[in-house]
N, C-alpha and C. Protein backbone atom coordinates (compact mmCIF):
# COMPACT_ATOMS: atom_id res chain seq x y z
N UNK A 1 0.84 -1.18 0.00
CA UNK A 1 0.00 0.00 0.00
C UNK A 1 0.88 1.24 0.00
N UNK A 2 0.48 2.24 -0.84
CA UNK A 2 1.10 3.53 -0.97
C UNK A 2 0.26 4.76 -0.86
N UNK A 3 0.54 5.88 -0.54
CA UNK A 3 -0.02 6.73 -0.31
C UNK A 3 0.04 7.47 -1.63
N UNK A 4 -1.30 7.94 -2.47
CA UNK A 4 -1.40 8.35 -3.89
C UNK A 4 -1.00 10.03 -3.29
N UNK A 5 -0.95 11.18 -4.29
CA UNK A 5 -1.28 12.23 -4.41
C UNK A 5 -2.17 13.07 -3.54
N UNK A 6 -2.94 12.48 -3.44
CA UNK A 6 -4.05 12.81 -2.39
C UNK A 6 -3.99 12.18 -1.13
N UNK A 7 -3.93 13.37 0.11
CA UNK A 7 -3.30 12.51 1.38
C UNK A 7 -4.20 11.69 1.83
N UNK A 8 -5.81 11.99 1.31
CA UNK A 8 -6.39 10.73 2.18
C UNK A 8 -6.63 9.57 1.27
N UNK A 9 -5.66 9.36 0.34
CA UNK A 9 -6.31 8.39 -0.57
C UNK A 9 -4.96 7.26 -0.60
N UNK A 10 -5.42 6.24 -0.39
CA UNK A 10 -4.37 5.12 -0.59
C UNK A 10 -4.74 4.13 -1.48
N UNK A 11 -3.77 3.84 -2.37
CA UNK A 11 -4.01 3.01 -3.25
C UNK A 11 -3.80 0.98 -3.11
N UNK A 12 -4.28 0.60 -3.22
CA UNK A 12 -4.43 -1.33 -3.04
C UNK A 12 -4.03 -1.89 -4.39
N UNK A 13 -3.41 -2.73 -4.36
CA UNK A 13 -3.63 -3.53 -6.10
C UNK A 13 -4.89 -4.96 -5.64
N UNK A 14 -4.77 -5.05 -6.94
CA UNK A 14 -6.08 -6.10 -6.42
C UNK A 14 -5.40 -7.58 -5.60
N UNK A 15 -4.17 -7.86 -5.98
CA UNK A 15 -4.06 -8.59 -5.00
C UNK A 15 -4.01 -8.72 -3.24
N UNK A 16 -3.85 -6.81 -2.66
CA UNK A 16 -4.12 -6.77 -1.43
C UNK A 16 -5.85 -6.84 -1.27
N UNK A 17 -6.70 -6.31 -2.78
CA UNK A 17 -8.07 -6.40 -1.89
C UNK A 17 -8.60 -7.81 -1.72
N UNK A 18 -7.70 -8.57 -2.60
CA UNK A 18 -8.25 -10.18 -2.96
C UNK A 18 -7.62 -10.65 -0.90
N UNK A 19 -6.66 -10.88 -1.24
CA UNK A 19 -5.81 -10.96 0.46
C UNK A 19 -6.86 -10.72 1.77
N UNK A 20 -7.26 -9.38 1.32
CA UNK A 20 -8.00 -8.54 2.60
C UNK A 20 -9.37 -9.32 2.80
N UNK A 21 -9.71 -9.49 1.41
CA UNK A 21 -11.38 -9.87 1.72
C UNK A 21 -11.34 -11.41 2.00
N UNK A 22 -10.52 -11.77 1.41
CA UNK A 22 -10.51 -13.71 2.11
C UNK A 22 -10.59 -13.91 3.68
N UNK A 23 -9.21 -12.48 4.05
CA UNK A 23 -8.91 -12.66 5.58
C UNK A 23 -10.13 -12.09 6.31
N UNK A 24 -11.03 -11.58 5.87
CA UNK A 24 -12.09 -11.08 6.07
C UNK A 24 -13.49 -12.13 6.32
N UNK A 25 -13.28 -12.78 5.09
CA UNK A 25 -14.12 -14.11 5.16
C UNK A 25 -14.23 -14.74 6.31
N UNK A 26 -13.18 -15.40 5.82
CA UNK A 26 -12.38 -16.73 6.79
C UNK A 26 -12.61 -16.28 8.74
N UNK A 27 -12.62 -14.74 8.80
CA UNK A 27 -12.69 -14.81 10.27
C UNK A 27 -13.94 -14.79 10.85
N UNK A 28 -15.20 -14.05 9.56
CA UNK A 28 -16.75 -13.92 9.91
C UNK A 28 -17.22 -15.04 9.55
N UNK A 29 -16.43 -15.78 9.01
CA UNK A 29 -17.71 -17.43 8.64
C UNK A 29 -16.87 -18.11 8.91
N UNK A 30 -17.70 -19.02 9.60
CA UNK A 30 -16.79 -20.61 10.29
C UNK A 30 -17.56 -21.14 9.41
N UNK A 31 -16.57 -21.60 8.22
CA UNK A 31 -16.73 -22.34 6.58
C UNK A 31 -15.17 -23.33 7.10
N UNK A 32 -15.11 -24.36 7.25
CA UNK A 32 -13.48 -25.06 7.32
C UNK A 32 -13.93 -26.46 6.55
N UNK A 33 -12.54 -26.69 5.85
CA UNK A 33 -12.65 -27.72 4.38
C UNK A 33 -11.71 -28.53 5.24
N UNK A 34 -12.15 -29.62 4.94
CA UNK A 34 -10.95 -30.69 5.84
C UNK A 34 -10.45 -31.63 4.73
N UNK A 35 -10.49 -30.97 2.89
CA UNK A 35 -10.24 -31.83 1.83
C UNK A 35 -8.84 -32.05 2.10
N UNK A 36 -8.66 -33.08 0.91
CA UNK A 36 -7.00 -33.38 0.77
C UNK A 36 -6.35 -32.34 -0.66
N UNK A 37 -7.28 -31.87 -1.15
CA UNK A 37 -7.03 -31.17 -2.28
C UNK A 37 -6.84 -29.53 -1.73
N UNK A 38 -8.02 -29.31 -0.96
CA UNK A 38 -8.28 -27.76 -1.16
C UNK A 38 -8.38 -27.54 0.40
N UNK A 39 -7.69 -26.02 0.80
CA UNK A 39 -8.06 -25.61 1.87
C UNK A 39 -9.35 -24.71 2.02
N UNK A 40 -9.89 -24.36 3.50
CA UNK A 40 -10.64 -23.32 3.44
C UNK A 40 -10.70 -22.03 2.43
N UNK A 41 -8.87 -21.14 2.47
CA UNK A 41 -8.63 -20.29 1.87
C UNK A 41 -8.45 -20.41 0.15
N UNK A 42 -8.71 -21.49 -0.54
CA UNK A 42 -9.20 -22.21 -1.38
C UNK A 42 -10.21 -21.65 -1.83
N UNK A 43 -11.43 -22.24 -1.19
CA UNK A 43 -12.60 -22.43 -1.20
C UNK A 43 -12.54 -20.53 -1.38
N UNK A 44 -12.76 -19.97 -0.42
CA UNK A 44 -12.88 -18.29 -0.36
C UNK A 44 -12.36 -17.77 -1.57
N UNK A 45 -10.88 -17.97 -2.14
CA UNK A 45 -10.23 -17.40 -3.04
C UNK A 45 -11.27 -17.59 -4.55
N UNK A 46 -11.78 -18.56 -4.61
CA UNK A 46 -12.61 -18.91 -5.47
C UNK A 46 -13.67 -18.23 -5.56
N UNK A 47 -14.72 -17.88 -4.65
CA UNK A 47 -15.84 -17.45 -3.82
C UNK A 47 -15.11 -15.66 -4.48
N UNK A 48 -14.80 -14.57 -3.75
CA UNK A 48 -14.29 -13.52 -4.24
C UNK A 48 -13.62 -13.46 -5.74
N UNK A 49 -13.05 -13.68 -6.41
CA UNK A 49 -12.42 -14.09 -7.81
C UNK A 49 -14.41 -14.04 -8.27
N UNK A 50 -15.05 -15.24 -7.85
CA UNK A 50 -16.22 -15.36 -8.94
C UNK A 50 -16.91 -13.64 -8.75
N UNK A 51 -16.89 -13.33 -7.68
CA UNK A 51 -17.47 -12.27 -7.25
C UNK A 51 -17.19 -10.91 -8.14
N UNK A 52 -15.53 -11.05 -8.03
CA UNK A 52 -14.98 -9.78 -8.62
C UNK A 52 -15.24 -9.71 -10.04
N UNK A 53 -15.46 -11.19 -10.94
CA UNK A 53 -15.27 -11.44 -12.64
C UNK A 53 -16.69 -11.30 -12.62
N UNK A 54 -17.87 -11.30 -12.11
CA UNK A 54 -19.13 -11.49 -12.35
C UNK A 54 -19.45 -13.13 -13.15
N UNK A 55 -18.84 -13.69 -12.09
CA UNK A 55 -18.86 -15.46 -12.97
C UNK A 55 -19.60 -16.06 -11.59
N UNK A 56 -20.09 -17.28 -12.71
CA UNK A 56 -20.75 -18.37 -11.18
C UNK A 56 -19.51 -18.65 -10.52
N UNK A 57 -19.23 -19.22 -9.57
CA UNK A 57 -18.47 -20.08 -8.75
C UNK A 57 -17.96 -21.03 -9.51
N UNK A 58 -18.68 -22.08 -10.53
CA UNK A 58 -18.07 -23.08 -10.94
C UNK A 58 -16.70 -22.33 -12.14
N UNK A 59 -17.03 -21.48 -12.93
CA UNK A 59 -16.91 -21.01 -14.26
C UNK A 59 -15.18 -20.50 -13.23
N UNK A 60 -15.12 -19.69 -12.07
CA UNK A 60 -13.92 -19.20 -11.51
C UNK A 60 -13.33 -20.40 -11.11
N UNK A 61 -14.14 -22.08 -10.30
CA UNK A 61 -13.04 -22.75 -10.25
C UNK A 61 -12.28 -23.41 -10.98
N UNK A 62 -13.05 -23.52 -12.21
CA UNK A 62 -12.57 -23.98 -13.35
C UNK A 62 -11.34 -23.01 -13.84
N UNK A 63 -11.32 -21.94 -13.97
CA UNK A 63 -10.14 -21.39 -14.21
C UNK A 63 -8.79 -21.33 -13.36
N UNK A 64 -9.43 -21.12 -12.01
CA UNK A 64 -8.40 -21.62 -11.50
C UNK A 64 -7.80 -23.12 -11.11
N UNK A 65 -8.07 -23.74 -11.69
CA UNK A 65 -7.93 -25.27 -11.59
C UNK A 65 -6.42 -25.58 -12.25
């Protein structure tokens, strides 16, 4: 995070808002994956990604697969 031009304005790339909102998830919903494949933060990263592309859920895990 950097401080833009404007002192009250700070800039994020999308990988801190992707970061922020998982850690965000993960602490307001007791969601826990006990797979051998995929973790909780898995599951979320998928969940936000579909959110941000305007895709179902399946269509984002498929890409990230």
């Amino acid at each position: 995070m950097h401080q833009s031009r404007h002192q009250d304005t700070i800039e994020l790339t999308s990988d801190q808002v992707r970061t922020m909102s998982v850690e965000t998830l993960i602490k307001h919903f007791n969601l826990v994956v006990k797979g051998y494949k995929f973790t909780t933060e898995d599951i979320w990263n998928v969940v936000v990604a579909a959110s941000a592309q305007g895709q179902a859920i399946e269509s984002a895990a498929n890409l990230s697969a």
